[in-house]
N, C-alpha and C. Protein backbone atom coordinates (compact mmCIF):
# COMPACT_ATOMS: atom_id res chain seq x y z
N UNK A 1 6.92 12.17 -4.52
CA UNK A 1 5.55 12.57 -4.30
C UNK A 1 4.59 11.74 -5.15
N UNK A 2 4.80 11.57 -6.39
CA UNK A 2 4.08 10.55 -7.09
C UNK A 2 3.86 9.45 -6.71
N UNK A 3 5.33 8.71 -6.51
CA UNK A 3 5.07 7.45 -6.20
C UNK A 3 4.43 7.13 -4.59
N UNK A 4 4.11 8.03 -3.59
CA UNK A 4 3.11 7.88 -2.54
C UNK A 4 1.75 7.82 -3.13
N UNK A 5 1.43 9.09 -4.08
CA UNK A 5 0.43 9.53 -4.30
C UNK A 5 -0.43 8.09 -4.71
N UNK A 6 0.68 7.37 -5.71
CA UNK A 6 0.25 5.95 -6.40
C UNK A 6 0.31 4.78 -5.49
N UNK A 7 0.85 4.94 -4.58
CA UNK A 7 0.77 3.61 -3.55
C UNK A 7 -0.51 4.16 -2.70
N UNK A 8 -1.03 5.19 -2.76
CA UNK A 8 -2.36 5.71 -1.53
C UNK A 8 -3.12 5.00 -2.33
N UNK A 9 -3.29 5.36 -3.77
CA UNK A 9 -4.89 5.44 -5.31
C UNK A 9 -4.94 3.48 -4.91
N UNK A 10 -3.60 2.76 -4.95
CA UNK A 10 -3.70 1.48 -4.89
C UNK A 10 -4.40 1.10 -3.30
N UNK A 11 -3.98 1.44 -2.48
CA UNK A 11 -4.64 1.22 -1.08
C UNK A 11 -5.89 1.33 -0.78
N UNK A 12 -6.13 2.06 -1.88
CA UNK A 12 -7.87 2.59 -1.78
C UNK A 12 -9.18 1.86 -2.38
N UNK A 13 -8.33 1.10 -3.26
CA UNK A 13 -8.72 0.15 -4.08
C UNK A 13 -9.22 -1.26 -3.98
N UNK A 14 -8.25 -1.46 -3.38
CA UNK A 14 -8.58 -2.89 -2.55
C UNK A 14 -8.74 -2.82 -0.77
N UNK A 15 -9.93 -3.45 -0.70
CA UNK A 15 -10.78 -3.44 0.57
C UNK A 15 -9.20 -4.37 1.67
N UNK A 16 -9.36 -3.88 2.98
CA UNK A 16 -8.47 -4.55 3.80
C UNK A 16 -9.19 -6.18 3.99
N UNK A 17 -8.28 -7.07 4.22
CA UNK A 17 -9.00 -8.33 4.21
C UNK A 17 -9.38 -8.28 5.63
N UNK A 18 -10.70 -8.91 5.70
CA UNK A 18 -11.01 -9.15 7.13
C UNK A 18 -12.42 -7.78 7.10
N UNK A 19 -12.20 -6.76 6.46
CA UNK A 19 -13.17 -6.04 5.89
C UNK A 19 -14.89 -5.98 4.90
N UNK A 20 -15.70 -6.26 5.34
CA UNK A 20 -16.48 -6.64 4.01
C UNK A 20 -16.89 -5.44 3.19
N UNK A 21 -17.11 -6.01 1.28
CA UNK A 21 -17.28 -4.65 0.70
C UNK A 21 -18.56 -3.84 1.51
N UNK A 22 -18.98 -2.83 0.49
CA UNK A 22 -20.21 -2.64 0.81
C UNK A 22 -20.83 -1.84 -0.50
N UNK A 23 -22.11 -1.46 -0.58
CA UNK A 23 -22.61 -0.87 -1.50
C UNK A 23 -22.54 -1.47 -2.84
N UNK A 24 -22.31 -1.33 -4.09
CA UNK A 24 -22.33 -1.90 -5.31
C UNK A 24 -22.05 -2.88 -5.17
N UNK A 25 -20.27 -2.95 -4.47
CA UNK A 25 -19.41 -4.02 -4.48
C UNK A 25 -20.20 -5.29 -3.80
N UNK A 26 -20.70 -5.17 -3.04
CA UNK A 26 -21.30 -6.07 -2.19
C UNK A 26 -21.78 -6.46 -2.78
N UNK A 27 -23.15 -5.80 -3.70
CA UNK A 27 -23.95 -6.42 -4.52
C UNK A 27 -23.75 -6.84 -5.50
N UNK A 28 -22.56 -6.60 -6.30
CA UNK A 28 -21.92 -7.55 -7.42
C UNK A 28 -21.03 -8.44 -6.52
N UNK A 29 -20.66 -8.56 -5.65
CA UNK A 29 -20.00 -9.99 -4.88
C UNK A 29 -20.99 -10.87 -4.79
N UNK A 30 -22.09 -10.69 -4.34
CA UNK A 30 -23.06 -11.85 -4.20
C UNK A 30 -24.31 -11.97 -5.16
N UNK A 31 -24.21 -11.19 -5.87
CA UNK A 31 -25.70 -11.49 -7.57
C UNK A 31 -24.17 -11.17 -8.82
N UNK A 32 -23.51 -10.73 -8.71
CA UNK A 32 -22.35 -10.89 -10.33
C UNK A 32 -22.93 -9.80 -10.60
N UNK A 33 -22.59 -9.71 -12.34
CA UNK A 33 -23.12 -8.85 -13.10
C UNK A 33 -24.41 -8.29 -13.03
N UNK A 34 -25.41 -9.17 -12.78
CA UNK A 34 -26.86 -9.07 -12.57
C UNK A 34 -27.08 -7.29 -11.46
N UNK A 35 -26.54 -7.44 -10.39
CA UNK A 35 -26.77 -6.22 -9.59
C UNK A 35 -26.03 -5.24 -10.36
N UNK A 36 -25.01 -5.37 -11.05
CA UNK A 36 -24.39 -3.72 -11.60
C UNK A 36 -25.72 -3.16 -12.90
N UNK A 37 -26.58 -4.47 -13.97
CA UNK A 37 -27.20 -4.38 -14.30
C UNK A 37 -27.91 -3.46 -14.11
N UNK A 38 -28.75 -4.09 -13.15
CA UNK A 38 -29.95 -3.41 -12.31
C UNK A 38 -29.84 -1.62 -11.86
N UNK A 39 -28.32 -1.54 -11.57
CA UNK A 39 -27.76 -0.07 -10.69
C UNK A 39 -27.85 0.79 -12.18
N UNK A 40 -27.33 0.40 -13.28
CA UNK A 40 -26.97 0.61 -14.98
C UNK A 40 -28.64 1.30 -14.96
N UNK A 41 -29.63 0.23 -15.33
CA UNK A 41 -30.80 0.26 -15.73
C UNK A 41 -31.59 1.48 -14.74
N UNK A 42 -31.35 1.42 -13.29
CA UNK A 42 -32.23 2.58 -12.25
C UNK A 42 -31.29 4.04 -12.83
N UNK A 43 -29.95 4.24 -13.43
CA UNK A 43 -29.07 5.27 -13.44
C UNK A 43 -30.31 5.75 -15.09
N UNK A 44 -29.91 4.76 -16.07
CA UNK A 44 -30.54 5.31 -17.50
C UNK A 44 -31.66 5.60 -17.14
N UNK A 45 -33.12 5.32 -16.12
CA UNK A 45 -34.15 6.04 -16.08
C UNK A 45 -33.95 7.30 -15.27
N UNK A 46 -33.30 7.14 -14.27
CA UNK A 46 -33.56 8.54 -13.50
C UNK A 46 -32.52 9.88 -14.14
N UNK A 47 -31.59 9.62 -14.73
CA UNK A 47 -31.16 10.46 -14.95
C UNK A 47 -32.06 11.18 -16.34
N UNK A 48 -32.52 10.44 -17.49
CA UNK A 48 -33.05 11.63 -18.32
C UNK A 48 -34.58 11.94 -17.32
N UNK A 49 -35.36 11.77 -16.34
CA UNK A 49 -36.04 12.37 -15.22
C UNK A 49 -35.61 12.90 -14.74
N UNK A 50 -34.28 13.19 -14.27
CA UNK A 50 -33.98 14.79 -13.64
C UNK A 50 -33.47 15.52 -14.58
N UNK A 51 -32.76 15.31 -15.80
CA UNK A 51 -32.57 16.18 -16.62
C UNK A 51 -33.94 16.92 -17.43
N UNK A 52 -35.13 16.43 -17.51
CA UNK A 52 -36.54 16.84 -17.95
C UNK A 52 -37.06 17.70 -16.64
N UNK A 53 -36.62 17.18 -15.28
CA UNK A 53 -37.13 18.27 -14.39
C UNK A 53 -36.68 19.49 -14.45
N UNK A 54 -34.96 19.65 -15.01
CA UNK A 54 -34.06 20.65 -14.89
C UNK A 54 -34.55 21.56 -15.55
N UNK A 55 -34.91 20.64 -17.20
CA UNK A 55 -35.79 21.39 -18.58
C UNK A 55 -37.12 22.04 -18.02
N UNK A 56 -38.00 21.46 -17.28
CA UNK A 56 -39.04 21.87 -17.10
C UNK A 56 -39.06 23.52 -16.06
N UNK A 57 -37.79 24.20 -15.42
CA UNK A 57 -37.61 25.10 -15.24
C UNK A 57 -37.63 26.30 -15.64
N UNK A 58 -37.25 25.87 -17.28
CA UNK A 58 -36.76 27.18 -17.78
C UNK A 58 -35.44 27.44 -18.29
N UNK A 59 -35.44 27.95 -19.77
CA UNK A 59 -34.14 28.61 -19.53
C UNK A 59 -33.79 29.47 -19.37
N UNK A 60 -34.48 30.27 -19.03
CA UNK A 60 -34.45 31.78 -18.57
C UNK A 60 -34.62 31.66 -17.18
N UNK A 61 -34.60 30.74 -16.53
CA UNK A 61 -34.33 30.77 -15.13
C UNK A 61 -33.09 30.29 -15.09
N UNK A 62 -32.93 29.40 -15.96
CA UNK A 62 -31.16 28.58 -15.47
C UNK A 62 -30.23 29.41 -16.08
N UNK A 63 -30.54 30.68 -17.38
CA UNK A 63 -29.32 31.11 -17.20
C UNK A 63 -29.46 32.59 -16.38
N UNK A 64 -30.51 32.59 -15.72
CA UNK A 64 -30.15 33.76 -14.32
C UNK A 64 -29.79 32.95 -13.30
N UNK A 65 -29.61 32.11 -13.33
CA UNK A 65 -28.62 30.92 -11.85
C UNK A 65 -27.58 31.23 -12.33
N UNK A 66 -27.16 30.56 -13.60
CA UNK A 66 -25.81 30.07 -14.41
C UNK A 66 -25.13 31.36 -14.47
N UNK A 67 -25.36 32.88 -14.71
CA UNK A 67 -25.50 34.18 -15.06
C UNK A 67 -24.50 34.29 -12.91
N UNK A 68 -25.54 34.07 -12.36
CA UNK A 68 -25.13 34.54 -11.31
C UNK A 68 -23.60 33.59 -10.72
N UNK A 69 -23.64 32.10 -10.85
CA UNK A 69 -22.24 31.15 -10.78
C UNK A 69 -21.43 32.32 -11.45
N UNK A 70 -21.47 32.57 -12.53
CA UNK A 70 -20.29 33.22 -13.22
C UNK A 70 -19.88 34.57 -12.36
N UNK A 71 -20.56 35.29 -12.06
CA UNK A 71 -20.48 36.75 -11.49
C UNK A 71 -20.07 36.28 -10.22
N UNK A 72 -19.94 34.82 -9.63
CA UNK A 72 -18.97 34.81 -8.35
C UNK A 72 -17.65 34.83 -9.05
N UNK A 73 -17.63 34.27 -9.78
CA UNK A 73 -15.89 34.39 -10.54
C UNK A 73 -15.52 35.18 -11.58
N UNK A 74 -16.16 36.19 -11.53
CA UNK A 74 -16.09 37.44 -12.00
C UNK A 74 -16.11 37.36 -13.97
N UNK A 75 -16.97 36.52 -14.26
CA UNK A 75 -17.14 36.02 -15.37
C UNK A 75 -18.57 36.80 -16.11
N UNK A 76 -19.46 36.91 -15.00
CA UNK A 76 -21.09 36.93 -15.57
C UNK A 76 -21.49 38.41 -15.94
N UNK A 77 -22.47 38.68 -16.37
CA UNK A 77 -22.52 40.06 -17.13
C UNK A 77 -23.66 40.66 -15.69
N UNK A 78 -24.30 41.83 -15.57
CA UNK A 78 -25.08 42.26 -15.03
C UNK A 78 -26.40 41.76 -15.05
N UNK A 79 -27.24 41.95 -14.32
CA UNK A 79 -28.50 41.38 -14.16
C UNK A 79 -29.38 41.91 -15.39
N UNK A 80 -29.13 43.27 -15.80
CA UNK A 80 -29.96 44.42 -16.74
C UNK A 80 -29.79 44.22 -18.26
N UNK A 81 -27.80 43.14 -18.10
CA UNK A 81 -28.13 43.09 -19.23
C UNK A 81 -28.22 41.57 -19.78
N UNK A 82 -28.16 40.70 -18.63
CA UNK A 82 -28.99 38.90 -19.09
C UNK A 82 -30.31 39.62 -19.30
N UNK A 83 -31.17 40.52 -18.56
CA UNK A 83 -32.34 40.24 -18.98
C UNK A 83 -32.68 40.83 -20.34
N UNK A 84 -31.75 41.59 -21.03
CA UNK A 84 -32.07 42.32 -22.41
C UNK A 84 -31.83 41.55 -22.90
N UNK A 85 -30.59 40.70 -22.55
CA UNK A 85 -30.15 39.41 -23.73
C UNK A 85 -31.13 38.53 -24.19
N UNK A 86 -32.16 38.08 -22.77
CA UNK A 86 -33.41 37.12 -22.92
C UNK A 86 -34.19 38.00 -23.84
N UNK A 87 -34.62 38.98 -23.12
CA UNK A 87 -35.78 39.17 -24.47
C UNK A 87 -35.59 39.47 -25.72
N UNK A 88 -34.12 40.25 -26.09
CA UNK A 88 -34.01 40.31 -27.84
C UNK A 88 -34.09 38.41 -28.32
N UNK A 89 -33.03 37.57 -27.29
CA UNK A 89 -33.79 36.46 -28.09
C UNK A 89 -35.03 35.91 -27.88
N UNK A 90 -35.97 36.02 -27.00
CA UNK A 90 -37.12 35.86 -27.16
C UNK A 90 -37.89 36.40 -28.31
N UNK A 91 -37.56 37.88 -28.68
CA UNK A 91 -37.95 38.38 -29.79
C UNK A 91 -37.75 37.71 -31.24
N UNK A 92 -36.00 37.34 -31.52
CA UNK A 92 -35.88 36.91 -32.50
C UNK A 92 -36.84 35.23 -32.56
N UNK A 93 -36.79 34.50 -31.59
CA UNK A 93 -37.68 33.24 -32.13
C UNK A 93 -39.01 33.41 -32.05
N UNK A 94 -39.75 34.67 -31.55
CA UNK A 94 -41.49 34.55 -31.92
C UNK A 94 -40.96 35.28 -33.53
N UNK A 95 -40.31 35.80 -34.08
CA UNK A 95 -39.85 36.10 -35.45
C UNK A 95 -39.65 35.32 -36.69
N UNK A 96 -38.73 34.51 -35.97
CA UNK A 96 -38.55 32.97 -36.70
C UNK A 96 -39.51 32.33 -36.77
N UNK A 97 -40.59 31.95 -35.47
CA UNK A 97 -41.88 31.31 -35.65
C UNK A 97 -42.92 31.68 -36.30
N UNK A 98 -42.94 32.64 -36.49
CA UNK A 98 -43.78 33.75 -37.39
C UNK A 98 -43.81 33.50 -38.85
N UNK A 99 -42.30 33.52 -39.46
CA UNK A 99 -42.02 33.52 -40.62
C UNK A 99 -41.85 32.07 -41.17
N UNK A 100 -41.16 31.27 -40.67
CA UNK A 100 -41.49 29.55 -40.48
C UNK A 100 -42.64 29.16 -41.30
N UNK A 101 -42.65 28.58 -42.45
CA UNK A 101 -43.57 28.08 -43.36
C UNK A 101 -43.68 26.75 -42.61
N UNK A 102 -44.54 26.13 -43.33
CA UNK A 102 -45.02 24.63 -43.33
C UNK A 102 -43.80 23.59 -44.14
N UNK A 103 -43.24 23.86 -45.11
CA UNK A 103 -41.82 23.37 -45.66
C UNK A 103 -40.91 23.39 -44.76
N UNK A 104 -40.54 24.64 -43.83
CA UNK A 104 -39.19 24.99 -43.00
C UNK A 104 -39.73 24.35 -42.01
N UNK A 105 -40.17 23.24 -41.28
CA UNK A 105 -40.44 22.53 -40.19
C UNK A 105 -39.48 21.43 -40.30
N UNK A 106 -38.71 21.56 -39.03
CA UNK A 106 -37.69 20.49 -38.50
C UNK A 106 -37.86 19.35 -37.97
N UNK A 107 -36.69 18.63 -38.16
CA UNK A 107 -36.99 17.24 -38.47
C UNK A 107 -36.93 16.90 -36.50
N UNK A 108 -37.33 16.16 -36.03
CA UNK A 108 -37.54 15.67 -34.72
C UNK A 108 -36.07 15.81 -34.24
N UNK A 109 -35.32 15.02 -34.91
CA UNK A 109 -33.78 15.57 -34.17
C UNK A 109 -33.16 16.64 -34.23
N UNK A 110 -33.44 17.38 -35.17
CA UNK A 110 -33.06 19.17 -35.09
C UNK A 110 -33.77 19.59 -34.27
N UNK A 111 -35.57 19.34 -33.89
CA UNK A 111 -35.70 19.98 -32.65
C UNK A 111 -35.12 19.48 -31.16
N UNK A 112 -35.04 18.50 -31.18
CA UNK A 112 -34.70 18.18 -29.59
C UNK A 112 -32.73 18.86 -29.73
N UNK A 113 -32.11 18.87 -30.66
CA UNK A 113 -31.17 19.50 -30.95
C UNK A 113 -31.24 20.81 -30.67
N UNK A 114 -32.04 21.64 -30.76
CA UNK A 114 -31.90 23.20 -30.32
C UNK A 114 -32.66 23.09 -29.22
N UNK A 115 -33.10 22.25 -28.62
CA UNK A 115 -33.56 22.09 -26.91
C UNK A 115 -32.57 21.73 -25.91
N UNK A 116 -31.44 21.07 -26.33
CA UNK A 116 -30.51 21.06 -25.63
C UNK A 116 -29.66 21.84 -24.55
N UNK A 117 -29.55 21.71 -24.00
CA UNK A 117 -28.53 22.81 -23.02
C UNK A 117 -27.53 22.00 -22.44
N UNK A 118 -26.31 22.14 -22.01
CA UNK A 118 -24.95 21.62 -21.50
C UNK A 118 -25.34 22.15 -20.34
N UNK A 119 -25.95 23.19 -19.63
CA UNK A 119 -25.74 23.78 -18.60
C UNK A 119 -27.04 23.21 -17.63
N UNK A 120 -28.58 22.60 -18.57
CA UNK A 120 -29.19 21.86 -18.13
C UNK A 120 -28.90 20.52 -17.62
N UNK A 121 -27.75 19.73 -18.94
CA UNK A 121 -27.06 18.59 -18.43
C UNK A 121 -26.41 18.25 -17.25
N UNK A 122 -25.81 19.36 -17.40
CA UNK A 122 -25.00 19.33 -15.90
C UNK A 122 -25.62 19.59 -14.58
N UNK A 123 -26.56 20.16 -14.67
CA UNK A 123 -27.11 20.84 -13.83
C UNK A 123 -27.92 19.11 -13.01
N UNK A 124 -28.62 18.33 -14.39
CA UNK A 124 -29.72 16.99 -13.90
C UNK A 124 -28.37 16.28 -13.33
N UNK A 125 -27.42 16.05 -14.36
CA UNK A 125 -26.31 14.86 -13.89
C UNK A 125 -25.98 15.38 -12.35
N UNK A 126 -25.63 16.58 -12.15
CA UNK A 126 -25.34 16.27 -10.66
C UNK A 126 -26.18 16.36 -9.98
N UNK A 127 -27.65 16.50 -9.87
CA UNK A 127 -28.77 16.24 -9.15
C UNK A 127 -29.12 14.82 -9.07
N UNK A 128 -28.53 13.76 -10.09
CA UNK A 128 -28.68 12.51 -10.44
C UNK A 128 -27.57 12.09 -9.45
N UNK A 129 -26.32 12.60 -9.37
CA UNK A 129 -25.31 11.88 -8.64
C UNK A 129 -25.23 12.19 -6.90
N UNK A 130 -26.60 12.93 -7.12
CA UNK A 130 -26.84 13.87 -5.23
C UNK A 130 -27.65 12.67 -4.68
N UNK A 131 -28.66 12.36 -6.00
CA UNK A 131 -29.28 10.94 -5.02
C UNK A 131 -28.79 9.76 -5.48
N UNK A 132 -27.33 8.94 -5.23
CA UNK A 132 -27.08 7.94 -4.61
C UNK A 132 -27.69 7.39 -3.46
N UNK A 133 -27.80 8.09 -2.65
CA UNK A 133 -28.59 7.80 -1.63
C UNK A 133 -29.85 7.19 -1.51
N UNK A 134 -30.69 7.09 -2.40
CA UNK A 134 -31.54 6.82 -2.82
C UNK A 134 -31.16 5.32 -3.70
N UNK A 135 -30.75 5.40 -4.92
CA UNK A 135 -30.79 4.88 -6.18
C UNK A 135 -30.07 3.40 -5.81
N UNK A 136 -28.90 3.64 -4.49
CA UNK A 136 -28.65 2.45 -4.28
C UNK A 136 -29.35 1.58 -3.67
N UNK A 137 -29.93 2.17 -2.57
CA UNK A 137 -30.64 1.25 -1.83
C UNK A 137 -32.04 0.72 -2.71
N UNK A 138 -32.20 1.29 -3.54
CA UNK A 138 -33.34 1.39 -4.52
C UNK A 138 -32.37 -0.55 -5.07
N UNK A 139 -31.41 -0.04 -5.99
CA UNK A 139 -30.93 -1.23 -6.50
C UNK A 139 -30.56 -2.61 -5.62
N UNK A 140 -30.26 -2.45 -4.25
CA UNK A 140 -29.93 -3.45 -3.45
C UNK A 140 -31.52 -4.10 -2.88
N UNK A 141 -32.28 -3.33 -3.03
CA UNK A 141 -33.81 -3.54 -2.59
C UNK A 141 -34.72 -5.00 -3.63
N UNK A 142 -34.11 -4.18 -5.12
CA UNK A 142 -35.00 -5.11 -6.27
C UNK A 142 -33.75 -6.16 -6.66
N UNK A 143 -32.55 -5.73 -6.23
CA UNK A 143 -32.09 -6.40 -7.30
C UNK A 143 -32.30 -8.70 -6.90
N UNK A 144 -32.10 -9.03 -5.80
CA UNK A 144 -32.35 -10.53 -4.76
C UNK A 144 -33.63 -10.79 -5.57
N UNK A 145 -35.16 -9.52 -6.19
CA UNK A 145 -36.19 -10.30 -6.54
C UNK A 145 -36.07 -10.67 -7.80
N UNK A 146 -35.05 -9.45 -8.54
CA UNK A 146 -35.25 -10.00 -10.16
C UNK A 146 -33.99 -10.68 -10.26
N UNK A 147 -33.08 -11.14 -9.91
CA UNK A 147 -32.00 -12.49 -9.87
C UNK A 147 -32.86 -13.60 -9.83
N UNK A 148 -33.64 -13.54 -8.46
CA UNK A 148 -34.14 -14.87 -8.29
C UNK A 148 -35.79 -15.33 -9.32
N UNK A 149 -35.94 -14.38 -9.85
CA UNK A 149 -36.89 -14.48 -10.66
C UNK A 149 -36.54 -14.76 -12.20
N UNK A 150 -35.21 -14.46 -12.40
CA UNK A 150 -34.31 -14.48 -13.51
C UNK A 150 -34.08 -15.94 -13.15
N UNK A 151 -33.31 -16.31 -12.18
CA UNK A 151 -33.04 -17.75 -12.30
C UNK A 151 -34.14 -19.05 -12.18
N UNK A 152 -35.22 -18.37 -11.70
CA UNK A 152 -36.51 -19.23 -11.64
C UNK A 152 -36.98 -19.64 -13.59
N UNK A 153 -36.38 -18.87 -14.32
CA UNK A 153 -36.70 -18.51 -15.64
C UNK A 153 -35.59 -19.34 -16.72
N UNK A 154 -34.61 -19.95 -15.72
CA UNK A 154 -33.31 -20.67 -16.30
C UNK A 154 -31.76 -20.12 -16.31
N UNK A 155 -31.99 -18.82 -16.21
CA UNK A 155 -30.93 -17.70 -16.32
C UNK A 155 -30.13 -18.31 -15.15
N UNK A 156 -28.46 -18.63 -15.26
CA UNK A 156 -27.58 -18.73 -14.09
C UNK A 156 -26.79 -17.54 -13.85
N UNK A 157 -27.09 -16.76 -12.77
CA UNK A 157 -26.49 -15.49 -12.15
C UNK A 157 -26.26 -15.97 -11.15
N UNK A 158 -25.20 -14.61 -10.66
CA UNK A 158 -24.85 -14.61 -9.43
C UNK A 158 -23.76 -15.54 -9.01
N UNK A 159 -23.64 -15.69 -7.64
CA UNK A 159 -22.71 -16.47 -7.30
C UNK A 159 -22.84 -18.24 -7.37
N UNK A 160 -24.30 -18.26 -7.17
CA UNK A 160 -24.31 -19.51 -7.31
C UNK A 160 -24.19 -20.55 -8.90
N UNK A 161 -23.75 -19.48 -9.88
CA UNK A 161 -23.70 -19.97 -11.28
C UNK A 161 -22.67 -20.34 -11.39
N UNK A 162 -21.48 -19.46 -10.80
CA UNK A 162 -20.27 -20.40 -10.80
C UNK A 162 -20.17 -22.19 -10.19
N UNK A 163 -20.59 -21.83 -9.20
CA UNK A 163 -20.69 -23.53 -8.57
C UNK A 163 -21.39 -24.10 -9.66
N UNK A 164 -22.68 -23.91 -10.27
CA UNK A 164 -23.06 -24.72 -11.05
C UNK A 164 -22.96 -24.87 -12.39
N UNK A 165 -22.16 -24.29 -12.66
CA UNK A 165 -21.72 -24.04 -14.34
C UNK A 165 -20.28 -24.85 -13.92
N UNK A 166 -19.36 -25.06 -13.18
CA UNK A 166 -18.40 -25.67 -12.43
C UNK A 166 -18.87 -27.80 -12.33
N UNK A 167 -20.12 -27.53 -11.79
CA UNK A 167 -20.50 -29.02 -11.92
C UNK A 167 -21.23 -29.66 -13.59
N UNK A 168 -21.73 -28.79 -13.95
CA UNK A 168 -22.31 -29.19 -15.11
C UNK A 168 -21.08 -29.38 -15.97
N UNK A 169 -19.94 -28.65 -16.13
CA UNK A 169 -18.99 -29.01 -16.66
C UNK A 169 -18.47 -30.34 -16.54
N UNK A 170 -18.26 -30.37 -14.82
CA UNK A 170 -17.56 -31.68 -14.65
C UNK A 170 -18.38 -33.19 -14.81
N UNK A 171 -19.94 -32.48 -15.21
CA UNK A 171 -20.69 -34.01 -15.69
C UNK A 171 -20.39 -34.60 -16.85
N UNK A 172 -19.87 -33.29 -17.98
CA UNK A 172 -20.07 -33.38 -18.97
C UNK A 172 -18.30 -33.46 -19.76
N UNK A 173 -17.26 -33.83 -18.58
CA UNK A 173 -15.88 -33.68 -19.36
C UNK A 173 -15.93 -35.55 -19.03
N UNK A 174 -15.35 -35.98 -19.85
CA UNK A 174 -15.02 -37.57 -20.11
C UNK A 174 -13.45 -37.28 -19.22
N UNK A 175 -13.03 -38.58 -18.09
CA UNK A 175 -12.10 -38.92 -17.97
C UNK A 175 -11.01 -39.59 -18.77
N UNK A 176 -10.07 -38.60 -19.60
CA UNK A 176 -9.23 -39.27 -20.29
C UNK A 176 -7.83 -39.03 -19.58
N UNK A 177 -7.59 -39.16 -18.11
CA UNK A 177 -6.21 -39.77 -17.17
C UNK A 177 -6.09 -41.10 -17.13
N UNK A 178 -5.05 -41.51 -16.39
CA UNK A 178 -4.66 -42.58 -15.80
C UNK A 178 -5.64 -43.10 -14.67
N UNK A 179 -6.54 -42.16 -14.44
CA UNK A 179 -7.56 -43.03 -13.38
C UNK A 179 -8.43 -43.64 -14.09
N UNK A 180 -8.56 -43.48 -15.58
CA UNK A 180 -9.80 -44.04 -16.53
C UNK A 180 -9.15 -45.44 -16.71
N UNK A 181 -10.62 -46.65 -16.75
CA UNK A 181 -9.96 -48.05 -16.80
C UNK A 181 -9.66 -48.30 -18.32
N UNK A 182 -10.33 -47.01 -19.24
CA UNK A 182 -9.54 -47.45 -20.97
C UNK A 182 -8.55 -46.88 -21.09
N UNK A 183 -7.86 -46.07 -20.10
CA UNK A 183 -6.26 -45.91 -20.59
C UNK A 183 -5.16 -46.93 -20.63
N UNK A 184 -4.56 -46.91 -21.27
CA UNK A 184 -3.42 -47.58 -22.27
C UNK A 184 -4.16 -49.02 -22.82
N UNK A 185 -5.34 -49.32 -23.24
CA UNK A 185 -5.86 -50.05 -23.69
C UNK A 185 -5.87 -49.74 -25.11
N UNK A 186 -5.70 -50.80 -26.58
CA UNK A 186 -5.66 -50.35 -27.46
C UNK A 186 -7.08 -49.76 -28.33
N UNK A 187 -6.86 -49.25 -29.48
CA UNK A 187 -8.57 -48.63 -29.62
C UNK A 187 -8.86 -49.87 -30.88
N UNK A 188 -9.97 -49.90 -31.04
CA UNK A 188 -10.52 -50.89 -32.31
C UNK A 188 -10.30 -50.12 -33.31
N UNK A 189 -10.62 -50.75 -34.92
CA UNK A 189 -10.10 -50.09 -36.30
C UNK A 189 -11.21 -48.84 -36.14
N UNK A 190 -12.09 -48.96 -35.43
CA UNK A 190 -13.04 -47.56 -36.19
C UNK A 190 -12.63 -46.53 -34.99
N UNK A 191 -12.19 -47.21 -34.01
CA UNK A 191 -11.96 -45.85 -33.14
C UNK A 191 -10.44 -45.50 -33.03
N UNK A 192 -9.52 -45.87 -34.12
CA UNK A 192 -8.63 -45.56 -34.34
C UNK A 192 -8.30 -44.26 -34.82
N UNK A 193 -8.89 -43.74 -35.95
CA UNK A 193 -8.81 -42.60 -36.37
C UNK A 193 -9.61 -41.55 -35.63
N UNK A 194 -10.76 -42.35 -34.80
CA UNK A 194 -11.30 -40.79 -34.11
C UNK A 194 -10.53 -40.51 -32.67
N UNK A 195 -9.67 -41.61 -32.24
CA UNK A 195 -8.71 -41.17 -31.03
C UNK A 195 -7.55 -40.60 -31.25
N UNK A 196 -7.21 -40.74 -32.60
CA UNK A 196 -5.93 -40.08 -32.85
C UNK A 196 -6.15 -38.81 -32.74
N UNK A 197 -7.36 -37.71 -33.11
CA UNK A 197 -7.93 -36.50 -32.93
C UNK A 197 -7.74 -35.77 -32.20
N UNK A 198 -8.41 -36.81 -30.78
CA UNK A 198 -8.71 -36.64 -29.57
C UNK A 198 -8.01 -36.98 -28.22
């Protein structure tokens, strides 16, 4: 059973020949690194934007969602008593805020630290991974203007850098075979010691 399971994961992997990729693959087949870039760079903005939309809900709305997920799997408490739970802690932090001097003020990363939620995280990340649909075509859209605007700038991407990082090489390697007309010719006293090197 394994070893099918592992010959399917391999089949899946590599495209049939005669097949063309599509989606990412495509676009790192023909811009390189440059298009996964681009897909990298649209993922790091939109995702902390849907995780701030998630925040901008509430958490007293997400954990009467989160409250209710659980009570399908027989996990979540009653409706009567999430909502007592919210307000004793609502109570205790207008308490804390109350008593909170001008000394006891937290440092910028302790607050975004008790703003946190795992259940907000999860909640943006898979709203982030719902629009693929979007984000790719988004990346296959920009990515042809900023390659070619990148390489207008000197930058060699893409596919065509191989070919030319391929010739610039071969301008720049000296023929030292048997097709060169100074092979087996002897060297003079000063280029004696720098051919022995080389």
């Amino acid at each position: 059973m394994f070893r099918s399971s592992f010959k399917r994961f391999q089949s899946t992997t590599v495209p049939p020949p005669g097949k063309k990729p599509t989606g990412i693959r495509a676009l790192m087949k023909e811009y390189g690194l440059s298009a996964l870039g681009i897909y990298l760079a649209l993922t790091a903005i939109d995702l902390p934007l849907f995780y701030l939309l998630v925040h901008s809900v509430g958490k007293d709305e997400i954990e009467y969602y989160e409250n209710k997920a659980k009570q399908q799997f027989g996990y979540g408490v009653s409706d009567e008593e999430l909502s007592r739970k919210q307000e004793i802690s609502r109570i205790e932090e207008e308490e804390k805020g109350a008593n909170e001097t001008s000394t006891d003020k937290m440092s910028w990363f302790e607050y975004i630290k008790s703003q946190f939620s795992l259940t907000e995280f999860i909640l943006a990340y898979g709203v982030h991974k719902a629009f693929i649909f979007i984000r790719l075509p988004i990346a296959a859209a920009i990515t042809p203007t900023v390659v070619k605007t990148l390489r207008g700038w000197g930058f060699k991407l893409g596919s065509q850098s191989v070919s030319k990082t391929a010739e610039i090489a071969k301008s720049h390697v000296k023929d030292y075979t048997a097709s060169n007309p100074k092979f087996g010719t002897r060297g003079n006293r000063k280029r004696k010691w720098f051919d022995f090197f080389f």
